[in-house]
Structure formats: structure tokens, C-alpha cells
N, C-alpha and C. Protein backbone atom coordinates (compact mmCIF):
# COMPACT_ATOMS: atom_id res chain seq x y z
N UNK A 1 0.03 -23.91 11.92
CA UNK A 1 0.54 -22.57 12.06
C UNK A 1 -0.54 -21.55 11.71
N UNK A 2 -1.25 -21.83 10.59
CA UNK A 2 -2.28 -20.77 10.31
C UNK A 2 -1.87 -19.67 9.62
N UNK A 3 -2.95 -18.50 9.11
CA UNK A 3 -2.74 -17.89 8.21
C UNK A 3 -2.38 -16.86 8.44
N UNK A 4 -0.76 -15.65 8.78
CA UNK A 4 -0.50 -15.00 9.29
C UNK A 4 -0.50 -13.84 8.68
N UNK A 5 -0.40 -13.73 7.46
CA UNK A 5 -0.81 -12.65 6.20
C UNK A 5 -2.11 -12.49 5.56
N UNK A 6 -3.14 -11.62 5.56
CA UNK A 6 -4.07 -11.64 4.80
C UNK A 6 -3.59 -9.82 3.91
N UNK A 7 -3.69 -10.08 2.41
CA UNK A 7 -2.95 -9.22 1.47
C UNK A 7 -4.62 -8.55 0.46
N UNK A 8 -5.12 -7.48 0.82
CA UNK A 8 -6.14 -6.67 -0.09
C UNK A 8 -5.57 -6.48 -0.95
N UNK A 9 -6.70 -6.60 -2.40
CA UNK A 9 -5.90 -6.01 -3.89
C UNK A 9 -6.84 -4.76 -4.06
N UNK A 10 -6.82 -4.14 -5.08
CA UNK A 10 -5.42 -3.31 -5.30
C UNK A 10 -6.15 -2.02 -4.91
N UNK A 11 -5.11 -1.22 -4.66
CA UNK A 11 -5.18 0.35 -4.37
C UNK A 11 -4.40 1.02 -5.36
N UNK A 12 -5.35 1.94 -5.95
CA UNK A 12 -4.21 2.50 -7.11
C UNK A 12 -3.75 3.36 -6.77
N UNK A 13 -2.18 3.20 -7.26
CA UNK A 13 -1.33 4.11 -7.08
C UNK A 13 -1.19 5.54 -7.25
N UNK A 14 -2.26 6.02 -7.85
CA UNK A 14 -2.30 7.79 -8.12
C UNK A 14 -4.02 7.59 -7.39
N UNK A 15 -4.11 7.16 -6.70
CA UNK A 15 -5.17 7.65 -5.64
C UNK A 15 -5.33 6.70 -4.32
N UNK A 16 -4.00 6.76 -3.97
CA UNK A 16 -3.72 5.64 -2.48
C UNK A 16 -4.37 6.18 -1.50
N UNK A 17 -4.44 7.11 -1.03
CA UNK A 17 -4.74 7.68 0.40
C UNK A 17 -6.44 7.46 0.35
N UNK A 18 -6.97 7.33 -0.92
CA UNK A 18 -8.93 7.70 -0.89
C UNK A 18 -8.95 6.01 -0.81
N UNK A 19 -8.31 5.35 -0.71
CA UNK A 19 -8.36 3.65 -0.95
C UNK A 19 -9.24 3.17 0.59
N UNK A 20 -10.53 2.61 -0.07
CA UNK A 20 -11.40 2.03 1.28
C UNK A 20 -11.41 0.54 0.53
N UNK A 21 -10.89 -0.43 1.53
CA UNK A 21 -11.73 -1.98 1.20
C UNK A 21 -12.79 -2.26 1.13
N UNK A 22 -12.83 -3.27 0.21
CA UNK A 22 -14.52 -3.35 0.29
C UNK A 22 -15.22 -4.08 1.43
N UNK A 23 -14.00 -4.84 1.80
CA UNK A 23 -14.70 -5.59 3.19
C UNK A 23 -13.59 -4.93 4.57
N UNK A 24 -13.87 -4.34 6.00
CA UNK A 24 -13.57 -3.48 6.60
C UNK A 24 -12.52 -4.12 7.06
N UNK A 25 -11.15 -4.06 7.54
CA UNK A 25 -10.18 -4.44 8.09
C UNK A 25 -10.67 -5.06 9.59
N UNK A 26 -11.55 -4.44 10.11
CA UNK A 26 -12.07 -4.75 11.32
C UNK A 26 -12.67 -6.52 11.28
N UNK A 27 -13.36 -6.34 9.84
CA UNK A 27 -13.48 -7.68 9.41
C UNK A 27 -12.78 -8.40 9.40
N UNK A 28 -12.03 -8.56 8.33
CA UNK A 28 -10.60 -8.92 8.37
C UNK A 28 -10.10 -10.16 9.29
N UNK A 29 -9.67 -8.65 10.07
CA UNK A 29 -9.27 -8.83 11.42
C UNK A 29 -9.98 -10.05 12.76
N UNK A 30 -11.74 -9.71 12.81
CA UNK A 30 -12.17 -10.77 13.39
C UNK A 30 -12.00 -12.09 12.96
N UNK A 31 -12.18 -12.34 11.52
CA UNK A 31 -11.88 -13.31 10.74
C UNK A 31 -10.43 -14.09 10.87
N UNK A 32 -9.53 -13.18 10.78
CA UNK A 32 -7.94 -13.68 11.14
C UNK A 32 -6.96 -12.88 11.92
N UNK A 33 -7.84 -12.96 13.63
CA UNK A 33 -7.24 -12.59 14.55
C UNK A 33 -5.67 -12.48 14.79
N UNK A 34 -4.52 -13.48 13.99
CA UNK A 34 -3.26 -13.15 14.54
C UNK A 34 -2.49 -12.60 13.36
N UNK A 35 -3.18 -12.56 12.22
CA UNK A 35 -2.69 -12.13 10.90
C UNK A 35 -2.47 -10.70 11.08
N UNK A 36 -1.54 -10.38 10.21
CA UNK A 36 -0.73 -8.88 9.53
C UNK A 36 -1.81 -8.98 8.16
N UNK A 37 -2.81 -8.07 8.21
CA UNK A 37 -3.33 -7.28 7.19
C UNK A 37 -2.53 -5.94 6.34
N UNK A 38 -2.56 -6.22 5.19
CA UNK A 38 -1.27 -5.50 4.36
C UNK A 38 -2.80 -5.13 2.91
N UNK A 39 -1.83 -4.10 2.25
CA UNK A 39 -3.07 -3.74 1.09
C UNK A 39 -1.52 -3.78 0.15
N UNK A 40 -2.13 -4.31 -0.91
CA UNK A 40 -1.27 -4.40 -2.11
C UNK A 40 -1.94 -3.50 -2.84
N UNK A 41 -0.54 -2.37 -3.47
CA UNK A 41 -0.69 -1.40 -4.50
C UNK A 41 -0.66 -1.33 -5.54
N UNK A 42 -1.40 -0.80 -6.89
CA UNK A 42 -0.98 -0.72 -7.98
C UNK A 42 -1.78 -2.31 -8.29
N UNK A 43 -1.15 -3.31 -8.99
CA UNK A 43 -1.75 -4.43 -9.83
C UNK A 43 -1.05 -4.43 -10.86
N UNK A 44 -1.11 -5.48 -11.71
CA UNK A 44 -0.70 -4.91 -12.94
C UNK A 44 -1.32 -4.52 -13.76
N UNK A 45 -2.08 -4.22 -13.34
CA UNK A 45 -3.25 -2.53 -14.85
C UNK A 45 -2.78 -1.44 -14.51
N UNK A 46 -1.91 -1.21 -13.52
CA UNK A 46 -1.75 0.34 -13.08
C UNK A 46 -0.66 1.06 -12.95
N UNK A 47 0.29 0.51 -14.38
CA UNK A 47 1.45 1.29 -14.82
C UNK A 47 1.20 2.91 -14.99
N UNK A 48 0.24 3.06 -15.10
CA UNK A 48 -0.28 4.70 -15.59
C UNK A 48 -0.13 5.47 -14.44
N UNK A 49 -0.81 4.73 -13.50
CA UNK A 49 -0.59 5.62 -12.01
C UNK A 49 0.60 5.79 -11.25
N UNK A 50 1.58 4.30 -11.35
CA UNK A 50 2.80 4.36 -10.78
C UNK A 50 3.80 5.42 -11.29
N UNK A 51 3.66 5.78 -12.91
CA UNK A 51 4.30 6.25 -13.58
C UNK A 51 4.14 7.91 -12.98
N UNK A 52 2.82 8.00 -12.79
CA UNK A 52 2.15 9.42 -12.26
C UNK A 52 3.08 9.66 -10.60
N UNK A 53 2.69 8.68 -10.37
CA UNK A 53 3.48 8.71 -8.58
C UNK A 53 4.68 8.84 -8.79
N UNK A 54 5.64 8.55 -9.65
CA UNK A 54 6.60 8.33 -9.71
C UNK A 54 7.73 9.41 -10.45
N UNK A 55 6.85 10.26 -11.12
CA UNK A 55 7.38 11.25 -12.06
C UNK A 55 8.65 12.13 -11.80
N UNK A 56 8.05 12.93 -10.24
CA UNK A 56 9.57 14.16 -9.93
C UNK A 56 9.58 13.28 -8.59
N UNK A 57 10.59 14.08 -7.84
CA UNK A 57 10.32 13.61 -6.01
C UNK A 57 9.84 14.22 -5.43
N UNK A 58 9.10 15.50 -6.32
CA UNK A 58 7.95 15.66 -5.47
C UNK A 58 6.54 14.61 -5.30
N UNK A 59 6.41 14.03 -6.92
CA UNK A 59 5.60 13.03 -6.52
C UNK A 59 5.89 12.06 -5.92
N UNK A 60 6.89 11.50 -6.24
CA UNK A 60 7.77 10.42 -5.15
C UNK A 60 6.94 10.74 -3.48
N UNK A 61 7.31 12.38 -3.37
CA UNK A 61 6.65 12.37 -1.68
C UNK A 61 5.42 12.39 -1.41
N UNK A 62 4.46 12.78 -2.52
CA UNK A 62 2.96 12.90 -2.21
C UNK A 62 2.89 11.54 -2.11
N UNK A 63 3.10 10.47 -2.95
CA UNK A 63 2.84 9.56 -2.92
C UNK A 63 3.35 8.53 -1.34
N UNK A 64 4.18 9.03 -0.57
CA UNK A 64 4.91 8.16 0.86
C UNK A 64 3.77 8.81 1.83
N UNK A 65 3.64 10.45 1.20
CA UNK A 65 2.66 10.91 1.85
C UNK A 65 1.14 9.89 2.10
N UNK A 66 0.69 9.65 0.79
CA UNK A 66 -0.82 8.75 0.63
C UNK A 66 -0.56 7.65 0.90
N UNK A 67 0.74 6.73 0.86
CA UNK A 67 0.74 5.49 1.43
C UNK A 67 0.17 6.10 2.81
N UNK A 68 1.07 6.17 3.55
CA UNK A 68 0.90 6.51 5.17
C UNK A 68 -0.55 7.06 5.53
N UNK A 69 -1.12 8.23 4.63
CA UNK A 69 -2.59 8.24 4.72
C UNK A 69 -3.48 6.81 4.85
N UNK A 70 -3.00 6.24 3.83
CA UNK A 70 -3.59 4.94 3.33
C UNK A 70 -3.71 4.04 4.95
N UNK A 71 -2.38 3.88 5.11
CA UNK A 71 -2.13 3.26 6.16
C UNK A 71 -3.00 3.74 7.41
N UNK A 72 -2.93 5.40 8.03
CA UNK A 72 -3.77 5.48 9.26
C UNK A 72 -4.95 5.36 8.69
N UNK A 73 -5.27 5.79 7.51
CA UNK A 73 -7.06 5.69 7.29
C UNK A 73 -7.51 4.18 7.45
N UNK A 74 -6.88 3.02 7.15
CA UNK A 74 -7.33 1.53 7.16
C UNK A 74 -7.00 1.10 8.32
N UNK A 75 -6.07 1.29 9.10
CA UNK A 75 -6.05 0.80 10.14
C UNK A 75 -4.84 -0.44 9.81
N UNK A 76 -4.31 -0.42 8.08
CA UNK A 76 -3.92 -1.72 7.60
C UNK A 76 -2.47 -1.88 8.25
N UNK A 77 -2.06 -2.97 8.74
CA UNK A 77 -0.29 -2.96 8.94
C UNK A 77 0.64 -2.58 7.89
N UNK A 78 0.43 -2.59 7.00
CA UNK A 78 1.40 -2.43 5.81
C UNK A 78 0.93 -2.50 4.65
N UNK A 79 1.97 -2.35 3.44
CA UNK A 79 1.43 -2.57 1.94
C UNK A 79 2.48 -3.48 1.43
N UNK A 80 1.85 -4.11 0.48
CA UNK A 80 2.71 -4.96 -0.21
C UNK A 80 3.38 -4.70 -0.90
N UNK A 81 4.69 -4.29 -1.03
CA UNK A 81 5.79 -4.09 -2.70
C UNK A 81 5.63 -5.43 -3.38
N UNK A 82 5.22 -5.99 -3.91
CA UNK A 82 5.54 -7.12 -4.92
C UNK A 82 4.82 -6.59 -5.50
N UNK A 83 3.64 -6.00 -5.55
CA UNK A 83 2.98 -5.30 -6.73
C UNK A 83 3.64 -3.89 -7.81
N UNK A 84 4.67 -3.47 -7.08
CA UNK A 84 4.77 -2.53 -7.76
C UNK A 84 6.00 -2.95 -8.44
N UNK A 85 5.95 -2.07 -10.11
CA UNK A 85 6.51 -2.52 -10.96
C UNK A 85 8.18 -2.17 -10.90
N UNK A 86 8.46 -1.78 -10.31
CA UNK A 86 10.05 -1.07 -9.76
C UNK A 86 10.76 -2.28 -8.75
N UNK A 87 11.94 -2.45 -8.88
CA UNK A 87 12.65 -3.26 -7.68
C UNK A 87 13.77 -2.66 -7.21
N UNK A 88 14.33 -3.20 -6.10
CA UNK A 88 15.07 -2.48 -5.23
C UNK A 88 16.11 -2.28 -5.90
N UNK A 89 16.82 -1.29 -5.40
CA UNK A 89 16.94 -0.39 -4.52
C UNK A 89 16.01 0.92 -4.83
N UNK A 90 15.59 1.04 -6.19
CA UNK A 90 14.79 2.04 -6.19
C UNK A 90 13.12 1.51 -6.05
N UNK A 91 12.42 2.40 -5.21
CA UNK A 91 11.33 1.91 -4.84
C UNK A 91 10.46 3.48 -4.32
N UNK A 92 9.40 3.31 -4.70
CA UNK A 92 8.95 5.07 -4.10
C UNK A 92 8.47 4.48 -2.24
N UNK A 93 8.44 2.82 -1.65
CA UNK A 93 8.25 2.82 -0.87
C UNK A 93 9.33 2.43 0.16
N UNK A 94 10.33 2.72 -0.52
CA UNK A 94 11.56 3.15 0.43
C UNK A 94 11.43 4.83 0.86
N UNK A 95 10.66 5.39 0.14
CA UNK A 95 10.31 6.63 1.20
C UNK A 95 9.61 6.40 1.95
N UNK A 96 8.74 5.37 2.18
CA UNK A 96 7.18 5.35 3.42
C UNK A 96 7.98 4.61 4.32
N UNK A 97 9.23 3.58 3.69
CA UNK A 97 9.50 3.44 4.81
C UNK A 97 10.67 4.66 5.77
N UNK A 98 11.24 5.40 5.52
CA UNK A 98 11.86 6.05 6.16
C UNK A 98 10.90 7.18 6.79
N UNK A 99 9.62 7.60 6.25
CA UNK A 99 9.10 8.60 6.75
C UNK A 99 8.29 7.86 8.09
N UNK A 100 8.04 6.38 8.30
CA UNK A 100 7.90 5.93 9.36
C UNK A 100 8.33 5.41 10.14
N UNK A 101 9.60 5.48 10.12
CA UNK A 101 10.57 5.76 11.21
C UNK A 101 10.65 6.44 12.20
């Protein structure tokens, strides 16, 4: 079957949108042509930032805002929630997903 996920670490969460890999998605990509490239957020060192992203809903939105930056600037398919320290139903990327809708 092969490897259909390849998952970048980490992008911190109070500065998602400036997030460049160190190796280019384009890479990536040649490397694992049928794979979904995804960037995982936050880590677990980066309660400080989630907390920052997470504060009013206004940050709540800057932050769906910089995912989605994140997202057209990399070119990446998605981000990973298992990194972030929150579980459903509350999630600040249940806003990225409705704003890309």
C-alpha cells in the first residue's frame, strides 16, 4: 500500500502563518508522490502559544486565519490536530475547518 501520510513537526502555534519547512513540500512531494502532506502544530513545548492562540475569539480567528495562511503559503494539504492540546468538540481548528468550506 505504501506511505500515504507524510506529517512535518512542529509549527508553533502563535506564529503559524511565518511556518517554512525545512525541507520544501515540493520535496516531500517528489519523494512521496501519492501521500497527503499535513504539518503538525504546536508539539508538546508549545502550551504557551496555544494558550496565546487561544485566549478571546478574536484570537481563536487570527489563529484559523494563520492556519489557512500556513496552508496556502506551503502548499501543505492539511494540519494535524493530534498535536494540539484541546479535544473535541472544542478545538480552535474547528474554525479552519469551517472557514474552508
Amino acid at each position: 500500500m505504501g506511505i500515504d501520510h507524510v506529517v512535518l513537526a512542529f509549527a508553533q502555534a502563535n506564529n503559524t502563518a511565518a511556518f517554512q519547512p525545512k525541507v520544501p513540500i515540493s520535496t516531500i512531494r517528489s519523494e512521496f508522490p501519492n501521500a497527503k502532506v499535513m504539518i503538525a502544530l504546536g508539539g508538546w513545548g508549545d502550551t504557551v502559544g496555544f494558550t496565546e492562540a487561544t485566549r478571546t475569539d478574536a484570537s481563536i480567528a487570527k489563529f484559523a486565519d494563520d492556519v489557512n495562511a500556513l496552508l496556502e503559503n506551503t502548499g501543505a494539504d492539511g494540519v494535524g490536530e493530534s498535536c494540539l492540546p484541546y479535544s473535541v468538540p472544542f478545538s480552535p481548528l474547528n474554525h479552519v475547518t469551517e472557514l474552508r468550506k
